[in-house]
N, C-alpha and C. Protein backbone atom coordinates (compact mmCIF):
# COMPACT_ATOMS: atom_id res chain seq x y z
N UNK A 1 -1.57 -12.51 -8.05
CA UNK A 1 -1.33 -11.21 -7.45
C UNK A 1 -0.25 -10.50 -8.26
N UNK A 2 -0.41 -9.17 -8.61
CA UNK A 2 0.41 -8.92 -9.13
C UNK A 2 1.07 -7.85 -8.23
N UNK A 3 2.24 -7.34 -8.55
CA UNK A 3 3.55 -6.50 -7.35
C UNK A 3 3.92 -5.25 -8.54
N UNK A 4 3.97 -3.81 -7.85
CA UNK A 4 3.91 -2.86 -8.83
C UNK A 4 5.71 -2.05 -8.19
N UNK A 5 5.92 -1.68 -8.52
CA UNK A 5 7.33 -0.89 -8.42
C UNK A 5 7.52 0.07 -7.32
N UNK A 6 8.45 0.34 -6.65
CA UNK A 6 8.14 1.43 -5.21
C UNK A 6 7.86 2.71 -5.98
N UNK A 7 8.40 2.93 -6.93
CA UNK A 7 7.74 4.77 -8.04
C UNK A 7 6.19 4.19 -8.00
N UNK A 8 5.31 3.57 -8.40
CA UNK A 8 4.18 3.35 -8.49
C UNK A 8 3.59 3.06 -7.45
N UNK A 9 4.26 2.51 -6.47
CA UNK A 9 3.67 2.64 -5.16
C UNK A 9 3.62 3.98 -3.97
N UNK A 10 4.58 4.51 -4.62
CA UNK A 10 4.94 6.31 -4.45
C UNK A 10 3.65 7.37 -5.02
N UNK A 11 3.10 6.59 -5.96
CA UNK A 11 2.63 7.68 -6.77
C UNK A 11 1.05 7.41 -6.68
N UNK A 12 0.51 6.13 -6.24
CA UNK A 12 -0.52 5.74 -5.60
C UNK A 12 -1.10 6.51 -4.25
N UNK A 13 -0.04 6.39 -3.71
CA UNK A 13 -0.07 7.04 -2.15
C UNK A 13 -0.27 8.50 -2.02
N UNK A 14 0.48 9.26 -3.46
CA UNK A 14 0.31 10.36 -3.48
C UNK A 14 -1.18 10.71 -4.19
N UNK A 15 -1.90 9.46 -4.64
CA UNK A 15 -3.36 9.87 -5.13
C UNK A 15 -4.14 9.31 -3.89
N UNK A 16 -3.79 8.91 -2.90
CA UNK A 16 -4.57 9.20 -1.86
C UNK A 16 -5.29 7.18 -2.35
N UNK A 17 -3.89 6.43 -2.70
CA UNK A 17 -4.75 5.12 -2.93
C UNK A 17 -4.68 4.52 -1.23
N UNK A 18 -5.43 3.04 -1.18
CA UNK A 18 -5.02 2.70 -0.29
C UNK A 18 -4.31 1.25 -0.78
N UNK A 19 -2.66 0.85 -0.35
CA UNK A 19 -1.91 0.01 -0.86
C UNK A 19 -2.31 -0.82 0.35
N UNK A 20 -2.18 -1.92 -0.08
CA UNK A 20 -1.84 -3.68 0.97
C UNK A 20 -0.29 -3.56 0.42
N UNK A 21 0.88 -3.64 1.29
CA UNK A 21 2.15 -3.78 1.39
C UNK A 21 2.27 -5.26 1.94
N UNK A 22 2.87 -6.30 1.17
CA UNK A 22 3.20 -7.47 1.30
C UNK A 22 4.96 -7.70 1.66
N UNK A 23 5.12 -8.86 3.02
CA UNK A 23 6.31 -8.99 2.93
C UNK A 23 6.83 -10.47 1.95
N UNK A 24 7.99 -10.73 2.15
CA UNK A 24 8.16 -12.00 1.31
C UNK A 24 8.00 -13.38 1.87
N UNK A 25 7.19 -13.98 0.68
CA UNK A 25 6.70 -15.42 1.21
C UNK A 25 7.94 -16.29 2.20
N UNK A 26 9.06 -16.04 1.79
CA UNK A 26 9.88 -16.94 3.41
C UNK A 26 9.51 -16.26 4.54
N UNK A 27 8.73 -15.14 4.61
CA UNK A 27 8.79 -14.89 5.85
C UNK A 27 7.30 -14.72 6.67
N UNK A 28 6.66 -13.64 7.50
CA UNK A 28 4.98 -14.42 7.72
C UNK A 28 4.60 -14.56 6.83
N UNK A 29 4.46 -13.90 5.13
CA UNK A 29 3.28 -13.68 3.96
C UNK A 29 2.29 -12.85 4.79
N UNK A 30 3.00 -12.08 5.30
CA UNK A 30 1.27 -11.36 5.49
C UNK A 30 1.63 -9.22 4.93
N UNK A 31 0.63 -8.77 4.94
CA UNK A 31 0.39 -7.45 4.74
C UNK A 31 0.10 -6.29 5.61
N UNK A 32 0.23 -5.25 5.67
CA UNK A 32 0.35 -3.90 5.89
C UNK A 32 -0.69 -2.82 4.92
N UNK A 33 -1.81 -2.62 5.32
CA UNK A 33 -2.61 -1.61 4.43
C UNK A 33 -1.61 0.22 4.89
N UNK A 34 -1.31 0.59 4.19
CA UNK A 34 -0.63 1.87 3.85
C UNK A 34 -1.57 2.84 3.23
N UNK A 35 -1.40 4.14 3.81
CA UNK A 35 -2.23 5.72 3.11
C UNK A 35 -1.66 6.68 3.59
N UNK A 36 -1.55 7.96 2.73
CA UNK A 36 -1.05 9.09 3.42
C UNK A 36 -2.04 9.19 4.50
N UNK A 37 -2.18 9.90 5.45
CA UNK A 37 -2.93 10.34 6.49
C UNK A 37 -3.48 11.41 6.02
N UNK A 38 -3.14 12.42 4.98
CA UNK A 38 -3.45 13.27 4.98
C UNK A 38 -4.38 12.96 3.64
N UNK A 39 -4.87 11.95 3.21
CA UNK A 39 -6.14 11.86 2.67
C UNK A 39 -6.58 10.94 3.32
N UNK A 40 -6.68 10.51 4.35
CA UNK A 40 -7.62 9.28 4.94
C UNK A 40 -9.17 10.26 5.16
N UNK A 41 -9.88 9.28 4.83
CA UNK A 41 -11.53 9.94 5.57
C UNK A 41 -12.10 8.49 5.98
N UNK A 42 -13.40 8.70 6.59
CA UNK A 42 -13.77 8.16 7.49
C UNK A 42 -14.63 6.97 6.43
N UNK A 43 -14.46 7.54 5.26
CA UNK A 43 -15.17 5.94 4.41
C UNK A 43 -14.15 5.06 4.26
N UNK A 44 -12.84 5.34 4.37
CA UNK A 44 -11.78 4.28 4.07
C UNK A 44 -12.23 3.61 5.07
C-alpha cells in the first residue's frame, strides 16, 4: 500500500477523487472512504 501526502490528498479531493483514509496500524487499521460532496454522483 502505498500513503500519499495531505497536499496530494488535498488535491485529489479537489478532482473529485474518492480517497480510503487509513488510521495507524497500533490502532483499529481500518479506513474512512472521503469525497467532496459536491462532486459525489450516484455512480460513486
Amino acid at each position: 500500500m502505498s500513503l500519499n501526502s495531505v497536499s496530494e490528498a488535498i488535491a485529489a479531493i479537489a478532482a473529485g477523487e474518492l480517497l480510503v483514509v487509513v488510521d495507524d496500524d497500533d490502532r483499529e487499521n481500518e479506513g474512512d472512504l472521503v469525497m467532496a460532496a459536491s462532486k459525489a454522483t450516484p455512480e460513486q
